[in-house]
Protein backbone atom coordinates (compact mmCIF):
# COMPACT_ATOMS: atom_id res chain seq x y z
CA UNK A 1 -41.50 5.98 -64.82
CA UNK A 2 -43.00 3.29 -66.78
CA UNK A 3 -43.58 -0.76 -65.81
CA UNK A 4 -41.20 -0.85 -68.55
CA UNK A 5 -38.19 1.02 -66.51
CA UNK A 6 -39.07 -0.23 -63.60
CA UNK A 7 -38.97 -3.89 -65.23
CA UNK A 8 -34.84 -3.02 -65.84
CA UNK A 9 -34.41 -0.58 -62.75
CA UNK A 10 -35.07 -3.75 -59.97
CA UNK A 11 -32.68 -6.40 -61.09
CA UNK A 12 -30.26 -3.76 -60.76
CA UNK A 13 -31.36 -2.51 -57.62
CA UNK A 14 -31.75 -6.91 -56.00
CA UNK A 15 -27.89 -6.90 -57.65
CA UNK A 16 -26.70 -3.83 -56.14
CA UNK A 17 -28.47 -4.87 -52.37
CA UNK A 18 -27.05 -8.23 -52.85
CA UNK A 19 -23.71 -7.32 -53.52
CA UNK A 20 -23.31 -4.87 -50.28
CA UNK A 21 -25.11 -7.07 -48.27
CA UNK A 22 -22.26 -10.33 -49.00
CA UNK A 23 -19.86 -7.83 -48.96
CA UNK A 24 -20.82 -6.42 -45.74
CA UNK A 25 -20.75 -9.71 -43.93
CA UNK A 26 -17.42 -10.82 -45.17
CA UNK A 27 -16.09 -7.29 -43.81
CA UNK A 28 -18.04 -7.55 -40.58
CA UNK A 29 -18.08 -11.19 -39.79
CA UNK A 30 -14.10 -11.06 -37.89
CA UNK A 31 -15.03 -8.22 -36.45
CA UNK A 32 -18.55 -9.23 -34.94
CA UNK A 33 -16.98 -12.51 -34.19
CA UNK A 34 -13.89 -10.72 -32.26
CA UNK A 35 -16.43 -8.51 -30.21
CA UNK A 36 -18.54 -11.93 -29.57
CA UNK A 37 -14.97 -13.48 -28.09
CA UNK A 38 -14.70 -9.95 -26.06
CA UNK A 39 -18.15 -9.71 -24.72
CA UNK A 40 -17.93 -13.80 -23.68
CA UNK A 41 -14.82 -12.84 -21.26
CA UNK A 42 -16.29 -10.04 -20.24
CA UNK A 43 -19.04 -12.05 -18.73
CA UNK A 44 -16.68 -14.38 -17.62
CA UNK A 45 -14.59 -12.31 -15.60
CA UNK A 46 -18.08 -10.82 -14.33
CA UNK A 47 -19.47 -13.90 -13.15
CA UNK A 48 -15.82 -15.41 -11.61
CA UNK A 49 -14.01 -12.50 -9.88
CA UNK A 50 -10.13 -12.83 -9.73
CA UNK A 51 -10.22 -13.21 -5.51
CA UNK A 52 -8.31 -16.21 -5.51
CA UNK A 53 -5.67 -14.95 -7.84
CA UNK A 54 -5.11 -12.07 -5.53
CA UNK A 55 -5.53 -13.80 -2.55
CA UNK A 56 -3.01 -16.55 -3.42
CA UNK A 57 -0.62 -13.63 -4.66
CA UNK A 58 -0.72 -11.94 -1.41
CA UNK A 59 -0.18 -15.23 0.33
CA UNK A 60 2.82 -15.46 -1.41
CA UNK A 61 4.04 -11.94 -0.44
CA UNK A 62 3.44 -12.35 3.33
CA UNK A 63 5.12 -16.03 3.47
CA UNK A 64 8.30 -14.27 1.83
CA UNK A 65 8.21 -11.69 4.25
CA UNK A 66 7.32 -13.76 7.18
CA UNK A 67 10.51 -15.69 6.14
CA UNK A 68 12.47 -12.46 6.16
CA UNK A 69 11.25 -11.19 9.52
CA UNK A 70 12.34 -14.45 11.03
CA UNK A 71 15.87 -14.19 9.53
CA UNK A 72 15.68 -10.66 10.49
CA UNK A 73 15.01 -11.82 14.08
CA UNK A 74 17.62 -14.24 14.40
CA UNK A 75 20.19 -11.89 13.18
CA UNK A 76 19.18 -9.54 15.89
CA UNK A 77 19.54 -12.37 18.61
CA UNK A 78 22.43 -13.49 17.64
CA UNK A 79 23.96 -9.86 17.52
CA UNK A 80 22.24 -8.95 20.44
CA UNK A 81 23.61 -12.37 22.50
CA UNK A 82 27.37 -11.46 20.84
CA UNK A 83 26.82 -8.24 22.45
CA UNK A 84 25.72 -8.36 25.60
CA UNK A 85 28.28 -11.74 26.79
CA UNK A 86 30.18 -10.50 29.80
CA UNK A 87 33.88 -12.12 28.50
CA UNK A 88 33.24 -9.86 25.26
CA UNK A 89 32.46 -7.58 26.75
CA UNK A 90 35.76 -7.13 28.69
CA UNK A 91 37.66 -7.97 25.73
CA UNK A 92 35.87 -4.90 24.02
CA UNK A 93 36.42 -2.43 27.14
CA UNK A 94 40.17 -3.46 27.47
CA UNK A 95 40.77 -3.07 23.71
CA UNK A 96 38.87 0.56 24.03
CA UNK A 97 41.25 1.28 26.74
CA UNK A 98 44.56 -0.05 25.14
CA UNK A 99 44.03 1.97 21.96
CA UNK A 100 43.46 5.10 23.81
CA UNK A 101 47.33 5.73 24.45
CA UNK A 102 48.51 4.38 21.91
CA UNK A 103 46.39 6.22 19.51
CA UNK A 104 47.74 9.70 21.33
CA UNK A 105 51.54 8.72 20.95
């Protein structure tokens, strides 16, 4: 290969690296820029842990079933009162007793 080849042969060669290399960034740049986005909440979620999130969301669940055990617990006085009141508790032993016969005639 001559100077006189080699003269021709590197224009081509500057035009050729040029064109991959602006071609190359304008097919990588949303993609590097998307992975800089990814990295950057990576980090964040490194450097702030969710805790609080979790801890207010489990805060939440026990209120609601605090809430429910209390209704729970009233329900069971109230049936428990209903049930153990001496007048009902006649009426219930006389009404067992009337139906007896009358369920065998």
């Amino acid at each position: 290969m001559g100077p006189g080849q080699l003269e021709i042969l590197a224009p081509m060669v500057f035009a050729v690296i040029l064109t991959l290399t602006i071609g190359g960034v304008i097919l990588l740049k949303p993609i590097a820029n998307k992975l800089g986005t990814l990295l950057e909440a990576m980090a964040k979620e490194k450097q702030e842990p969710r805790l609080t999130e979790d801890l207010g969301h489990i805060r939440e669940l026990l209120e609601t079933m605090n809430g429910r055990l209390s209704l729970l617990e009233e329900r069971q006085d109230f049936t428990d009162a209903l049930l153990n009141d001496p007048e009902r508790r006649k009426l219930r032993l006389k009404g067992t007793v009337g139906e007896g016969p009358a369920a065998g005639s």
